[in-house]
C-alpha atoms as a PDB file:
ATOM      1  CA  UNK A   1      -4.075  -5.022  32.926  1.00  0.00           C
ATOM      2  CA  UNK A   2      -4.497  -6.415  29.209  1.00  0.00           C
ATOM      3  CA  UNK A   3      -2.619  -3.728  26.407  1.00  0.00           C
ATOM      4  CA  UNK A   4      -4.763  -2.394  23.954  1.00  0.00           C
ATOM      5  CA  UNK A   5      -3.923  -3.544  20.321  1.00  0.00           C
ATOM      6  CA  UNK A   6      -2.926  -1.273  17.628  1.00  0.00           C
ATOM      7  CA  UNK A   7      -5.047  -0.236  14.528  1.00  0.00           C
ATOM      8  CA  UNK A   8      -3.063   0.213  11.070  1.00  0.00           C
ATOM      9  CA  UNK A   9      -3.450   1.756   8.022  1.00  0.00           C
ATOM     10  CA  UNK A  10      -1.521  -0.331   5.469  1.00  0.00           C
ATOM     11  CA  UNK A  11      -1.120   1.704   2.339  1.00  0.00           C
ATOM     12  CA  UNK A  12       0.416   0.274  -1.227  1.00  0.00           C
ATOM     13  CA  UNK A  13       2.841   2.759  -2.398  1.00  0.00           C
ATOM     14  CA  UNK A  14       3.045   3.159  -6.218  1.00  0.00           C
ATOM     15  CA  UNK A  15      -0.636   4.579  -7.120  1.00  0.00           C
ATOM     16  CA  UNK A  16      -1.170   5.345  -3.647  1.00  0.00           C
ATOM     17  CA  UNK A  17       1.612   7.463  -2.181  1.00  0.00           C
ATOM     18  CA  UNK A  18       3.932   8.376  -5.111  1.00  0.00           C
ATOM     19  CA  UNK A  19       2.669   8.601  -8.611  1.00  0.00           C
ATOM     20  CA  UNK A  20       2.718   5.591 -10.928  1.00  0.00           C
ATOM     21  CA  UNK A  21       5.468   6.146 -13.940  1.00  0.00           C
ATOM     22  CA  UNK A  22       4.838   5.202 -17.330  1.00  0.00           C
ATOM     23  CA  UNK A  23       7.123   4.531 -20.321  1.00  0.00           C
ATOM     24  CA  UNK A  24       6.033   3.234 -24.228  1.00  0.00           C
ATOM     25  CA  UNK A  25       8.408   0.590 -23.929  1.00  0.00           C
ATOM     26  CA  UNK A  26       8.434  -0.654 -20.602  1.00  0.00           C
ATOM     27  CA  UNK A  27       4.685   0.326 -19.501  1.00  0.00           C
ATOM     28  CA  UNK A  28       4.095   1.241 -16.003  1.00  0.00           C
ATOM     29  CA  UNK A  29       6.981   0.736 -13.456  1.00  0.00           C
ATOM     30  CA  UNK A  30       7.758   2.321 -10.376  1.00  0.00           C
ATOM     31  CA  UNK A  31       9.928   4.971  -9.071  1.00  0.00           C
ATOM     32  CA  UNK A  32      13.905   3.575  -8.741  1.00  0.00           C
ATOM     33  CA  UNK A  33      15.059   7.207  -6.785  1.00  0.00           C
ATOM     34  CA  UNK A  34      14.091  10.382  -5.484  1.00  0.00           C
ATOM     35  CA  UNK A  35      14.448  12.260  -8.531  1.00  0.00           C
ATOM     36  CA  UNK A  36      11.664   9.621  -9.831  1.00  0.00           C
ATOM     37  CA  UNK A  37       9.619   9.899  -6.907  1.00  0.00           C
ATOM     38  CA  UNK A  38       6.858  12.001  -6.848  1.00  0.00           C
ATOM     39  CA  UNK A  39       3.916  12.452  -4.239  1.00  0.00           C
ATOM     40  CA  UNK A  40       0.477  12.150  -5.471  1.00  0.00           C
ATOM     41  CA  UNK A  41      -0.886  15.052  -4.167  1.00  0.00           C
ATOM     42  CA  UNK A  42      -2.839  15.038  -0.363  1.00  0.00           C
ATOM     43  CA  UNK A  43      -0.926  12.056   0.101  1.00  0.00           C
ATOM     44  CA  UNK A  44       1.070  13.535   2.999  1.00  0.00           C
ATOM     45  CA  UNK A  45      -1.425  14.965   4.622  1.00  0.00           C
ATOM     46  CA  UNK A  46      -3.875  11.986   4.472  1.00  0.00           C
ATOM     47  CA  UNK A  47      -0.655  10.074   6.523  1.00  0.00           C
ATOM     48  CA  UNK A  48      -0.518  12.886   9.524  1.00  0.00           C
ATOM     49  CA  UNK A  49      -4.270  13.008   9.481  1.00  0.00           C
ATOM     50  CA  UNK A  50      -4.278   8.496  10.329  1.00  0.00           C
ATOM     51  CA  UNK A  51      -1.169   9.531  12.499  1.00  0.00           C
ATOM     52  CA  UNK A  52      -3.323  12.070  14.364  1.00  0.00           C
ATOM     53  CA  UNK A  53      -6.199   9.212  15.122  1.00  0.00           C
ATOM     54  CA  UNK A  54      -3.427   6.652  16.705  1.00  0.00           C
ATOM     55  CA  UNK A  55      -3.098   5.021  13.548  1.00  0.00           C
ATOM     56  CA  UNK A  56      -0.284   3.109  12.564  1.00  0.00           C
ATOM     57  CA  UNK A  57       0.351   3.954   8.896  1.00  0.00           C
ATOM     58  CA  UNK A  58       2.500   0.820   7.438  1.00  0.00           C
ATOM     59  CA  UNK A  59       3.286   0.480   3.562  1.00  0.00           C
ATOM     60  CA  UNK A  60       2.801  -2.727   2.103  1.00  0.00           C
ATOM     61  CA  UNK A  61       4.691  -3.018  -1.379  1.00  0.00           C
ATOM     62  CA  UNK A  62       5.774  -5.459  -3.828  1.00  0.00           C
ATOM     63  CA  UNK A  63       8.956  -3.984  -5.540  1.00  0.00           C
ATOM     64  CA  UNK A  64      10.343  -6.884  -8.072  1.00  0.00           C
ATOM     65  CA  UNK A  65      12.975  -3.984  -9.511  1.00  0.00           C
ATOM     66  CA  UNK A  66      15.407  -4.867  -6.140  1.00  0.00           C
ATOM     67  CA  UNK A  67      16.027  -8.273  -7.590  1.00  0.00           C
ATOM     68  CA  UNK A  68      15.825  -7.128 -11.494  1.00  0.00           C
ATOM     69  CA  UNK A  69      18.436  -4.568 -10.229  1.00  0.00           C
ATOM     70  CA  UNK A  70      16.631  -1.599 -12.142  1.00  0.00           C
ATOM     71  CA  UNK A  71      15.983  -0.389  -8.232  1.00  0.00           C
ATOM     72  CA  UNK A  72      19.610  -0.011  -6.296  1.00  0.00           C
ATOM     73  CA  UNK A  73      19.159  -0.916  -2.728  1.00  0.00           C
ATOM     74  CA  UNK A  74      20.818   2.419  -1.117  1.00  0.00           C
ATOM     75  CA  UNK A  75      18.159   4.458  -3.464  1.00  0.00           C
ATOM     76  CA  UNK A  76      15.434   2.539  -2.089  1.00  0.00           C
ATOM     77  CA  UNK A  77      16.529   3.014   1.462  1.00  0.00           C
ATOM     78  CA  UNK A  78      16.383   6.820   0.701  1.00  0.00           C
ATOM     79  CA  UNK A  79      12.780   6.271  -0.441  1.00  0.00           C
ATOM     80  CA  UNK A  80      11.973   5.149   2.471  1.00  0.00           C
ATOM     81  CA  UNK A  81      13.292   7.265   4.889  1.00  0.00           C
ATOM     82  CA  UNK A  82      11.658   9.895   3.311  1.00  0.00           C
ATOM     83  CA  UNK A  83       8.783   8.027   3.807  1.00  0.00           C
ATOM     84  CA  UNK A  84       9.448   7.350   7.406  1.00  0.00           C
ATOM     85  CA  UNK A  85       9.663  11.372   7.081  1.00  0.00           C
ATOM     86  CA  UNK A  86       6.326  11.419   6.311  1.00  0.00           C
ATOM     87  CA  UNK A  87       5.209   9.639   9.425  1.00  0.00           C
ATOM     88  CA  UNK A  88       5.120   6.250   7.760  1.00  0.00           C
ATOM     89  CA  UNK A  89       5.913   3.416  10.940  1.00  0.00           C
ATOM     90  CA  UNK A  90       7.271   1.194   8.618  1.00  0.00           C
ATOM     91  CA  UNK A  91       7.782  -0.688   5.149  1.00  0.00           C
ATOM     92  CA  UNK A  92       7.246  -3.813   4.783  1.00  0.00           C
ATOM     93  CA  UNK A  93       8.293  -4.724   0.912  1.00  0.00           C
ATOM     94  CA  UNK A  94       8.129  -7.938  -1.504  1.00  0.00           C
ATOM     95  CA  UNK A  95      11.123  -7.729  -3.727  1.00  0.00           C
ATOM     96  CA  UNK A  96      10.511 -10.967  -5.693  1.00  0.00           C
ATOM     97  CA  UNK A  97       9.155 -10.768  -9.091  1.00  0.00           C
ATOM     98  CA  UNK A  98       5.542 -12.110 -10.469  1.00  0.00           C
ATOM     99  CA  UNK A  99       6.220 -15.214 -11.534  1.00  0.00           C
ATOM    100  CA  UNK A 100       8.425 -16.219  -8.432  1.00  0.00           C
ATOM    101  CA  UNK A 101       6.636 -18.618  -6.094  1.00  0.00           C
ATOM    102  CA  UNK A 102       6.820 -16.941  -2.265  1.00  0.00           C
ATOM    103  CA  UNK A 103       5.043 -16.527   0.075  1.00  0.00           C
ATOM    104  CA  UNK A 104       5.123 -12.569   0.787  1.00  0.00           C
ATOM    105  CA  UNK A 105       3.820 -11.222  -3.040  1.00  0.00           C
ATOM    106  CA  UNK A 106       0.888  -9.362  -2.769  1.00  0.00           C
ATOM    107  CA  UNK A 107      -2.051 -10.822  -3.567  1.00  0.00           C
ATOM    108  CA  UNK A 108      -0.925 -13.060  -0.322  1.00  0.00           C
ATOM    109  CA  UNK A 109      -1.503 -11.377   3.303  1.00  0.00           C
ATOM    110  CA  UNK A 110       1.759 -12.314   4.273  1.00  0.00           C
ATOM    111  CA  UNK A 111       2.944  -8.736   4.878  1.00  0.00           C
ATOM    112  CA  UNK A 112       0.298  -7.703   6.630  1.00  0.00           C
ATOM    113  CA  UNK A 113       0.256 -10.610   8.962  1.00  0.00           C
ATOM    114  CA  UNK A 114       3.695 -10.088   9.579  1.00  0.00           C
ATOM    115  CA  UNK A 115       3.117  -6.518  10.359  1.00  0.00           C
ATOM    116  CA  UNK A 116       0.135  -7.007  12.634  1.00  0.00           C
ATOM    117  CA  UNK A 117       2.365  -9.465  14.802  1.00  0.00           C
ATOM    118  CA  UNK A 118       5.336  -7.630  14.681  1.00  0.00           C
ATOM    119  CA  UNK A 119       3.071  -4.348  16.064  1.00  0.00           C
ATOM    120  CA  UNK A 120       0.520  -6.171  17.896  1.00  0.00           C
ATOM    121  CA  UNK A 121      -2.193  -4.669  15.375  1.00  0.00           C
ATOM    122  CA  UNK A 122      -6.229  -5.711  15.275  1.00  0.00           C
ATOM    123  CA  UNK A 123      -6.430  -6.386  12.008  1.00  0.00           C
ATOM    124  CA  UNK A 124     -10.206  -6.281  12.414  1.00  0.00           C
ATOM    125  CA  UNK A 125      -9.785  -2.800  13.150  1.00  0.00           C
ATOM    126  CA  UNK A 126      -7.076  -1.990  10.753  1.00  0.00           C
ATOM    127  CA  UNK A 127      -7.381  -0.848   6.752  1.00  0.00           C
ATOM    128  CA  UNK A 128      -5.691  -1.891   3.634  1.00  0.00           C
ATOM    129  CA  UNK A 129      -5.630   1.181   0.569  1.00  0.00           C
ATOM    130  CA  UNK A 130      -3.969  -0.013  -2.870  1.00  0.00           C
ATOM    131  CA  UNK A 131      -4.690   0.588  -6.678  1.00  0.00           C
ATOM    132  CA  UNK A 132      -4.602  -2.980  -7.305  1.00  0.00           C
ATOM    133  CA  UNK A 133      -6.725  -6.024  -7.265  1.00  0.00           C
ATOM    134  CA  UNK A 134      -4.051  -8.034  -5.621  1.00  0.00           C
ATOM    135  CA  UNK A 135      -3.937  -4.622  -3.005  1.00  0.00           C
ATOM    136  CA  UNK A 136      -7.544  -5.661  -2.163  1.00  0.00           C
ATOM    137  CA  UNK A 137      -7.407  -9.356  -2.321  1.00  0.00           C
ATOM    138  CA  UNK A 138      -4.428  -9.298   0.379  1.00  0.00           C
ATOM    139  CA  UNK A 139      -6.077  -6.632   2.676  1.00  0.00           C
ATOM    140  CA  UNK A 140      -9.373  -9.134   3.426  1.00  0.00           C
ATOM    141  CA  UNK A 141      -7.439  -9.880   5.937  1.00  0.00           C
ATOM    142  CA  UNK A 142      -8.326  -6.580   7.684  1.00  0.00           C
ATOM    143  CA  UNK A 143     -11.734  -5.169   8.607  1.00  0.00           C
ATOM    144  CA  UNK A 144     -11.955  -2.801   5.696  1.00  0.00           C
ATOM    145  CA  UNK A 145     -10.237  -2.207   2.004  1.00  0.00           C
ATOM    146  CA  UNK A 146     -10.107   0.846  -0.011  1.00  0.00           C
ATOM    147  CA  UNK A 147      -9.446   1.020  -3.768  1.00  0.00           C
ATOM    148  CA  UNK A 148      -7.769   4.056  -4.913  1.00  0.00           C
ATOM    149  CA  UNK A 149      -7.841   4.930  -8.621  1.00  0.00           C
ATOM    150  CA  UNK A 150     -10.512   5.671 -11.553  1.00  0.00           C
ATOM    151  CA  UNK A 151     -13.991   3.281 -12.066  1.00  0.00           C
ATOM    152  CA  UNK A 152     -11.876   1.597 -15.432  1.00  0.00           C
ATOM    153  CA  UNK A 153     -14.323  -0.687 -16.877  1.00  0.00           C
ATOM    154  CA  UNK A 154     -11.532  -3.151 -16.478  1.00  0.00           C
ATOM    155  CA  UNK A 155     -10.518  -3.028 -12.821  1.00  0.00           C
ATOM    156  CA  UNK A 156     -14.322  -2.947 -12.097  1.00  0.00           C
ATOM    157  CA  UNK A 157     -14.755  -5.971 -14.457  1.00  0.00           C
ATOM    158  CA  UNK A 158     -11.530  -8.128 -12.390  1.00  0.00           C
ATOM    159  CA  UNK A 159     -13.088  -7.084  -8.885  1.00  0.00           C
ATOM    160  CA  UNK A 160     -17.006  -8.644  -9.823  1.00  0.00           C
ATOM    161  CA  UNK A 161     -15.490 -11.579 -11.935  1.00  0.00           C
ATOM    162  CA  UNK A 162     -13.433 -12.624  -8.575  1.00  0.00           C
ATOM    163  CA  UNK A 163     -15.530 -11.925  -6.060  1.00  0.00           C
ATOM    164  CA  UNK A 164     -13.509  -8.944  -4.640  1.00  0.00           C
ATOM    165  CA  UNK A 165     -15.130  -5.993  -3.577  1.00  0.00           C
ATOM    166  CA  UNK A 166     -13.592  -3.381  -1.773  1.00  0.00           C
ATOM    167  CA  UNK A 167     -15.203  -1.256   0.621  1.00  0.00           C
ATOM    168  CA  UNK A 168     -14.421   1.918  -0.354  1.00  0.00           C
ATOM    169  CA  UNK A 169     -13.408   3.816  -3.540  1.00  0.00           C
ATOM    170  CA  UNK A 170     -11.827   6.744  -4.107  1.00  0.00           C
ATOM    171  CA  UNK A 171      -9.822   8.662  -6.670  1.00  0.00           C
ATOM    172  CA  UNK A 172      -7.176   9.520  -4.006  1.00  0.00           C
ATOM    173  CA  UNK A 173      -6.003   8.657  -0.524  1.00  0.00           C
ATOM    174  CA  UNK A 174      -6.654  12.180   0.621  1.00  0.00           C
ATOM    175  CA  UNK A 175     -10.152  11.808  -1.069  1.00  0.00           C
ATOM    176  CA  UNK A 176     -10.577   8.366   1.029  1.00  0.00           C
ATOM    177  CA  UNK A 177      -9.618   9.510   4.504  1.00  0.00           C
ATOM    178  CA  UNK A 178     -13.125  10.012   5.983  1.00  0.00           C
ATOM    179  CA  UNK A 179     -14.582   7.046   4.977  1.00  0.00           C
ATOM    180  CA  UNK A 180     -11.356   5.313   6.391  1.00  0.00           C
ATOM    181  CA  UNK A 181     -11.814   6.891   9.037  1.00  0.00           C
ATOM    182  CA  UNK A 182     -15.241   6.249  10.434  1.00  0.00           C
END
């Protein structure tokens, strides 16, 4: 008897899951603890309600701030496990910074192919939800992407001038979860 493959929901975390920090100086970065880390709110309960339809529910994250050392690697271990709390499966995480040339960096797939053979996922019937062009441009892989954030003139301007259109937008992942789940 053949197994039936798995279906994921591959979420990017800052902008997504945990709110996006800003500073003057050093513009927006991401959380480097748990007394940074805040939950956008619904977030949670958008993850138990993909856990609920047999989704997988896999973050997909570049975090350069590992190798920059702003981001200590025992602090982001505590992230997430409290993400694995959540009922996040797993993380799969990009710690090399923009201008490095690998292979894993979002806007590459890499992750997410990783993930889908590591979990023996349909990509076809999995989504990828991120705040960021290279969020969308990396989930084409699967059968559906969702943007999360606001309609800035900007973002809207970088997905028509390359061709890369996702799906779906919403303002939040809780806002989202219907259409990504139909």
């Amino acid at each position: 008897m053949e197994s039936k493959r798995n279906k994921a929901i591959f979420l990017d975390r800052d902008g997504v899951i945990d709110k996006l920090l800003y500073d003057h100086d050093r513009g927006i970065y991401s959380a480097k603890d748990m007394d940074d880390f805040e939950l956008i709110p619904g977030a949670k309960d958008a993850i138990l309600k993909f856990k609920e339809k047999g989704y997988l529910v896999i973050v997909i994250t570049n975090q350069p701030g590992l190798t920059y050392g702003y981001i200590k690697e025992k602090d982001y271990d505590e992230i997430n496990n409290f993400l694995k709390s959540l009922g996040v499966d797993d993380v799969f995480t990009c710690v090399h910074s923009p201008d490095a040339k690998c292979e894993c960096r979002k806007p590459s797939p890499k992750m997410i192919n990783d993930a889908a053979v590591k979990y023996d996922i349909d990509l076809s019937n999995s989504v990828m939800v991120g705040d960021n062009l290279s969020d969308i441009k990396a989930g084409k892989v699967c059968g559906k992407t969702v943007f999360i954030g606001n309609k800035r003139a900007d973002i809207m301007n970088l997905f028509s001038e390359r061709k890369i259109e996702p799906d779906g937008h919403f303002v939040s992942l809780i806002d989202a979860v219907d259409f990504i789940l139909k």
